[in-house]
N, C-alpha and C. Protein backbone atom coordinates (compact mmCIF):
# COMPACT_ATOMS: atom_id res chain seq x y z
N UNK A 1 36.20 -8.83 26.52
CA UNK A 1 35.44 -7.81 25.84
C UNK A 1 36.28 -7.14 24.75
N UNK A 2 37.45 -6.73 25.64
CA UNK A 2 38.37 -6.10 24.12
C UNK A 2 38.60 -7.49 23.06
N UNK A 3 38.45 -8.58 23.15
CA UNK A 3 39.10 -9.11 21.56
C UNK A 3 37.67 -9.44 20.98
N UNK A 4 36.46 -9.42 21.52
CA UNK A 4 34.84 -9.38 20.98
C UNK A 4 34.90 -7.92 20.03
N UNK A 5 35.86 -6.79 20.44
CA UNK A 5 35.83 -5.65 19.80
C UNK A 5 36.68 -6.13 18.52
N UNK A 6 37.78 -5.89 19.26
CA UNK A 6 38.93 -6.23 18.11
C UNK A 6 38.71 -7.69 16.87
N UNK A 7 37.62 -8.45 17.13
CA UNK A 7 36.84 -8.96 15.95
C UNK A 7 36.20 -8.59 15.28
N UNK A 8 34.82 -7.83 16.05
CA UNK A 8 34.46 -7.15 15.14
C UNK A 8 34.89 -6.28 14.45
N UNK A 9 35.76 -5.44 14.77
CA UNK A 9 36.52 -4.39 14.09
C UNK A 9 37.15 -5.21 12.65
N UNK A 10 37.74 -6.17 12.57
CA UNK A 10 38.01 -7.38 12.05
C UNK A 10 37.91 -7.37 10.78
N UNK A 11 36.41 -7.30 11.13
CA UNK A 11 35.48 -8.31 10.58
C UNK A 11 34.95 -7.28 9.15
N UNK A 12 34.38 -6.09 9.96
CA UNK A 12 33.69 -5.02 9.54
C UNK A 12 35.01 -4.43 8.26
N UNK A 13 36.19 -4.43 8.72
CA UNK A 13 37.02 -4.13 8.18
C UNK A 13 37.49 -5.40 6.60
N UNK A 14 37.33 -6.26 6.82
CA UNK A 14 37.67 -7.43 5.90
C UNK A 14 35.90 -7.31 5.11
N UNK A 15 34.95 -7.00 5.22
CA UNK A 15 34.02 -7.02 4.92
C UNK A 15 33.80 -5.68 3.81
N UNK A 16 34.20 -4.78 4.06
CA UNK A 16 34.28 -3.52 3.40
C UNK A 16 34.22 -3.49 2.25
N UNK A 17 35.67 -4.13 1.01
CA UNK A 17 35.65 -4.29 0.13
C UNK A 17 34.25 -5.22 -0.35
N UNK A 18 33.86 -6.30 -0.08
CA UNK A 18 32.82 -6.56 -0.51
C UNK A 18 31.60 -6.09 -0.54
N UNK A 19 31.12 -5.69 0.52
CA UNK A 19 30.32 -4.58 0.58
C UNK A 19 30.59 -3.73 -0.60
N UNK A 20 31.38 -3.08 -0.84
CA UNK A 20 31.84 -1.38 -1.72
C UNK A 20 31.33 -2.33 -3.42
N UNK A 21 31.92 -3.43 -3.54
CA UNK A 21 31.23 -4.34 -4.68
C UNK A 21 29.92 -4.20 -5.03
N UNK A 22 29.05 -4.63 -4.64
CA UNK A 22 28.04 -5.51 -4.38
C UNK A 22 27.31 -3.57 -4.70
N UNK A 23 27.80 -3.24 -3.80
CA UNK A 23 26.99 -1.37 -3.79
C UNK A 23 27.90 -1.09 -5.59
N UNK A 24 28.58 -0.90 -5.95
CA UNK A 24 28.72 -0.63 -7.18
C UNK A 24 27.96 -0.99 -8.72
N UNK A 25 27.91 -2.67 -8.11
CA UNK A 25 27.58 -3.30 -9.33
C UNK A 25 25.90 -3.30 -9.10
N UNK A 26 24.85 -2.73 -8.10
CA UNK A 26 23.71 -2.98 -7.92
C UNK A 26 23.73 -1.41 -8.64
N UNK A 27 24.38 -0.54 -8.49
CA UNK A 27 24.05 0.69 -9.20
C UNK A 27 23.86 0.60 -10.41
N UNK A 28 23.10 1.61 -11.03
CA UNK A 28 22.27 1.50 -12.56
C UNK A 28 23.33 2.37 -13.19
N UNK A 29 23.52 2.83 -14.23
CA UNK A 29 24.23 3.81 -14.96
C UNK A 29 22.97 4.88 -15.38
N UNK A 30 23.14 6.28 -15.23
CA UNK A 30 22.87 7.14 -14.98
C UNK A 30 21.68 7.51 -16.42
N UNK A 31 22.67 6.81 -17.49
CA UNK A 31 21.74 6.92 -19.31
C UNK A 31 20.70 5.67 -19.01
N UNK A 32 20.42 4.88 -18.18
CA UNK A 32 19.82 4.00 -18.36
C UNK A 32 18.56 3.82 -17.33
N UNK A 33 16.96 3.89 -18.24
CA UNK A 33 15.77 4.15 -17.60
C UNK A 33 15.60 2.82 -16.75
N UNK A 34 14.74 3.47 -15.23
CA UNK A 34 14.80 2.57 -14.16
C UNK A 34 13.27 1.46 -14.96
N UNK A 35 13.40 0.18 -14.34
CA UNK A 35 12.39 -0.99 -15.42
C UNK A 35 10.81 -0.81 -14.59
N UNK A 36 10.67 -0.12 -15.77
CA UNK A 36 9.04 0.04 -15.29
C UNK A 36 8.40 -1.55 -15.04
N UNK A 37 7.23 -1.59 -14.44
CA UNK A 37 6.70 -3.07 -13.97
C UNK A 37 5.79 -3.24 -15.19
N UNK A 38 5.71 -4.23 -15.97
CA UNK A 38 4.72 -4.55 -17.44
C UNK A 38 3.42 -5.21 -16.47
N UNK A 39 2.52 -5.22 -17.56
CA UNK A 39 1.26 -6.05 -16.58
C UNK A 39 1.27 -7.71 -16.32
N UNK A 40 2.43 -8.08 -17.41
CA UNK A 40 2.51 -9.27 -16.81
C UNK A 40 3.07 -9.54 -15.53
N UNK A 41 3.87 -8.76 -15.11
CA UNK A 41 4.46 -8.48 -13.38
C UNK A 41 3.38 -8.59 -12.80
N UNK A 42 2.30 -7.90 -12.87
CA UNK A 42 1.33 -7.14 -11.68
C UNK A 42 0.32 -8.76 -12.12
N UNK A 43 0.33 -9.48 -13.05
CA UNK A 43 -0.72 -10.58 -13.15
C UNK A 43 -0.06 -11.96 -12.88
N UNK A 44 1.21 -11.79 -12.34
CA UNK A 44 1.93 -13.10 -12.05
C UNK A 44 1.22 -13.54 -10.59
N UNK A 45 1.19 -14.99 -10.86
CA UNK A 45 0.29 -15.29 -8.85
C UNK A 45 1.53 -15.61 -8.26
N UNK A 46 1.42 -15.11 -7.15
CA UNK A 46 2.63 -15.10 -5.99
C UNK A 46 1.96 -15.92 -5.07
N UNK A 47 2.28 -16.69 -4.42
CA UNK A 47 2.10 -17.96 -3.68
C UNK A 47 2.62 -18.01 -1.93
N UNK A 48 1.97 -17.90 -1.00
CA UNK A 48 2.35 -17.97 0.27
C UNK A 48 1.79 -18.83 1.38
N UNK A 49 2.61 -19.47 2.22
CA UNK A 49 1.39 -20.46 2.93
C UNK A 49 1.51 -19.70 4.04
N UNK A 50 0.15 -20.05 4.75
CA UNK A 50 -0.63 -19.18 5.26
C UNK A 50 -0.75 -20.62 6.97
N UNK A 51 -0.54 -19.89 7.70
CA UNK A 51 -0.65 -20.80 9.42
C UNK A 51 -2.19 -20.74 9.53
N UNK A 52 -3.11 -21.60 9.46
CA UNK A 52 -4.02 -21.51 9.83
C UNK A 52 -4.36 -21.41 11.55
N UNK A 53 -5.35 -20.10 11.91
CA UNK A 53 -4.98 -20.22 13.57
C UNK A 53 -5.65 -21.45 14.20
N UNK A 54 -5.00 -21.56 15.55
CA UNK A 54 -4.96 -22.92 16.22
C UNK A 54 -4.34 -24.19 15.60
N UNK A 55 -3.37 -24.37 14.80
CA UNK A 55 -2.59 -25.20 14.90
C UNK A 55 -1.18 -24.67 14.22
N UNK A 56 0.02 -25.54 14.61
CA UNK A 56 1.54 -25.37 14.75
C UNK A 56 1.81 -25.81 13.47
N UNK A 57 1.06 -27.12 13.46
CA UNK A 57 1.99 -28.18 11.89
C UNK A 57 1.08 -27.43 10.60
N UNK A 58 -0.17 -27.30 10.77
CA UNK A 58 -0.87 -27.19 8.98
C UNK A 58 -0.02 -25.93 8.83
N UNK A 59 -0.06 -25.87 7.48
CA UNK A 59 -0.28 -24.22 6.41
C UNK A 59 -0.83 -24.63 5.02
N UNK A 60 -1.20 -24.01 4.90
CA UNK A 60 -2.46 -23.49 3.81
C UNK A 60 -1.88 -22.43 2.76
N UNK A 61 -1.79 -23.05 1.48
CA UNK A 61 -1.10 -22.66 0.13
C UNK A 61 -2.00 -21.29 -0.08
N UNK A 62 -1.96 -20.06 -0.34
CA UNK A 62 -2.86 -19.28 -1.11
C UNK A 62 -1.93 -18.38 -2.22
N UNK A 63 -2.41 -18.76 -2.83
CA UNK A 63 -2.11 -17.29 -4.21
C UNK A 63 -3.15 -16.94 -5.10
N UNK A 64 -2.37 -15.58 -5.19
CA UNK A 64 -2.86 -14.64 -5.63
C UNK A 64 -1.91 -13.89 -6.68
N UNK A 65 -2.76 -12.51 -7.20
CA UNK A 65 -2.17 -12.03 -8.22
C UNK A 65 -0.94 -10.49 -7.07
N UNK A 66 -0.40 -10.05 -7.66
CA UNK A 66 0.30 -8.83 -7.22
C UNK A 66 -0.79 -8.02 -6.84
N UNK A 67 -1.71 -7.59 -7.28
CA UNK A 67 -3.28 -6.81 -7.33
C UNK A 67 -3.49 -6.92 -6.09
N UNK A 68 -4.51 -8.45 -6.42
CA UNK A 68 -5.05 -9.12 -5.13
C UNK A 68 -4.31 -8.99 -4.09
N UNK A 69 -3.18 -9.37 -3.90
CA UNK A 69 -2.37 -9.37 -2.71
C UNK A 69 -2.17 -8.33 -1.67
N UNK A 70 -2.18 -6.89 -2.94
CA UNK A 70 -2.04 -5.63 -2.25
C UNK A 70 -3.47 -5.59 -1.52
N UNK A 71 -5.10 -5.77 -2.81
CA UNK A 71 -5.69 -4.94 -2.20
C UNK A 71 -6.36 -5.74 -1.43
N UNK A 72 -5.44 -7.52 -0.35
CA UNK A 72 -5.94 -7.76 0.68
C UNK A 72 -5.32 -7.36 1.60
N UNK A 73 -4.43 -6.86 1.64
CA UNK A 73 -3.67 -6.32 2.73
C UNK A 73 -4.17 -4.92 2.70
N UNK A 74 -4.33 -3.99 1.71
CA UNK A 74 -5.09 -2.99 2.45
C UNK A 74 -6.37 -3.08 3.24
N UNK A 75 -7.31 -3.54 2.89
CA UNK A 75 -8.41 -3.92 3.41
C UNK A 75 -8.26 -4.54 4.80
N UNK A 76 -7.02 -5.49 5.15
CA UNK A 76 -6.87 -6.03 6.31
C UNK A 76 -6.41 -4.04 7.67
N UNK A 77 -5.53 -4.10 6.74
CA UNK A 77 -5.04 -2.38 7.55
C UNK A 77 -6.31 -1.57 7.92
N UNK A 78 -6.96 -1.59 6.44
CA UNK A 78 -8.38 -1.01 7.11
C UNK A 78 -9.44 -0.90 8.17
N UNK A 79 -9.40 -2.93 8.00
CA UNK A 79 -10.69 -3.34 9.36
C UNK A 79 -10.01 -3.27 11.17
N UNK A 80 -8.02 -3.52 10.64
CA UNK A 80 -7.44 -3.51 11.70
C UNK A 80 -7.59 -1.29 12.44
N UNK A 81 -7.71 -0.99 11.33
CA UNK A 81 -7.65 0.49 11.75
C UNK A 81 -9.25 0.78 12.26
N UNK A 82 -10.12 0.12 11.72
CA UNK A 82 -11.81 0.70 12.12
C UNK A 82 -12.22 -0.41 13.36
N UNK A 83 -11.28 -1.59 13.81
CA UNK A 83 -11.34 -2.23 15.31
C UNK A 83 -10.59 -1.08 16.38
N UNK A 84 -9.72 -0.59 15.65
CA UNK A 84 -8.92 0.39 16.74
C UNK A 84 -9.43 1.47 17.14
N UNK A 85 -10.20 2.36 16.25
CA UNK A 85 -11.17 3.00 16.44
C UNK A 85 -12.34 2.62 16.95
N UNK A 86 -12.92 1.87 16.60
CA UNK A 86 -14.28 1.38 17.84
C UNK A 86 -14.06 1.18 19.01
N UNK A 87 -12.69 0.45 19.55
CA UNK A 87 -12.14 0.24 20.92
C UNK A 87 -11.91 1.52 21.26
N UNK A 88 -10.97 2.63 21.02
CA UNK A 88 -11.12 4.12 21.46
C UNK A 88 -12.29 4.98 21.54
N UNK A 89 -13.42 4.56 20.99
CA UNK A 89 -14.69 5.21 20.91
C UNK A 89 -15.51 4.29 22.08
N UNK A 90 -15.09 3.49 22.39
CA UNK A 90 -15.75 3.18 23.67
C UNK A 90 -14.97 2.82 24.94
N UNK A 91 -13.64 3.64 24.75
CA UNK A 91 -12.87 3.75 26.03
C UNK A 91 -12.68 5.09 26.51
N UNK A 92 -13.28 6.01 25.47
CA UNK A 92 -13.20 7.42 25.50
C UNK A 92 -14.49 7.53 26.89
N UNK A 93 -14.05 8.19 27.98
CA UNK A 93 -14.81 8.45 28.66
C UNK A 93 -16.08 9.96 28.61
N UNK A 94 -17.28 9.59 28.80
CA UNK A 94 -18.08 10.65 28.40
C UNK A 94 -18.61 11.93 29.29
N UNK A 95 -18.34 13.33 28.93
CA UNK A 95 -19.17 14.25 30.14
C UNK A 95 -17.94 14.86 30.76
């Protein structure tokens, strides 16, 4: 157990300087405006395959725009939030 420590300690320690890098050079300089998103960002199609349920091997290509993408995932949060609510509205006991 002590040399599982004394590795990691090691490790974390030999790691540092790179880390302290990586955090420097990702920093912006302070005169310089953060990059707003243009609409060609938000109209690029982003591409994900998708597990169709009941099987292991297929997936299924879908893309979409940045837009689309968001406003299917809200909509999914939505119907997942108004199933959760119907199940509490009829587990709620009455009287």
């Amino acid at each position: 157990m002590k040399k599982f420590g004394l590795g990691l300690a090691m490790l974390l320690l030999a790691a540092q300087p790179f880390v302290a890098s990586i955090a420097t050079a990702q920093t912006a300089p302070a005169n310089e405006a953060p990059a707003a998103t243009t609409a060609s960002e938000s109209e690029k199609e982003i591409c994900k395959a998708e597990k169709p349920t009941g099987t292991r091997l297929a997936k299924k290509k879908t893309c979409r725009t940045k837009a689309e993408w968001d406003e299917f995932y809200r909509l999914q949060r939505a119907e997942t939030e108004q199933m959760q609510r119907n199940d509490m509205a009829i587990k709620t006991p009455k009287g």
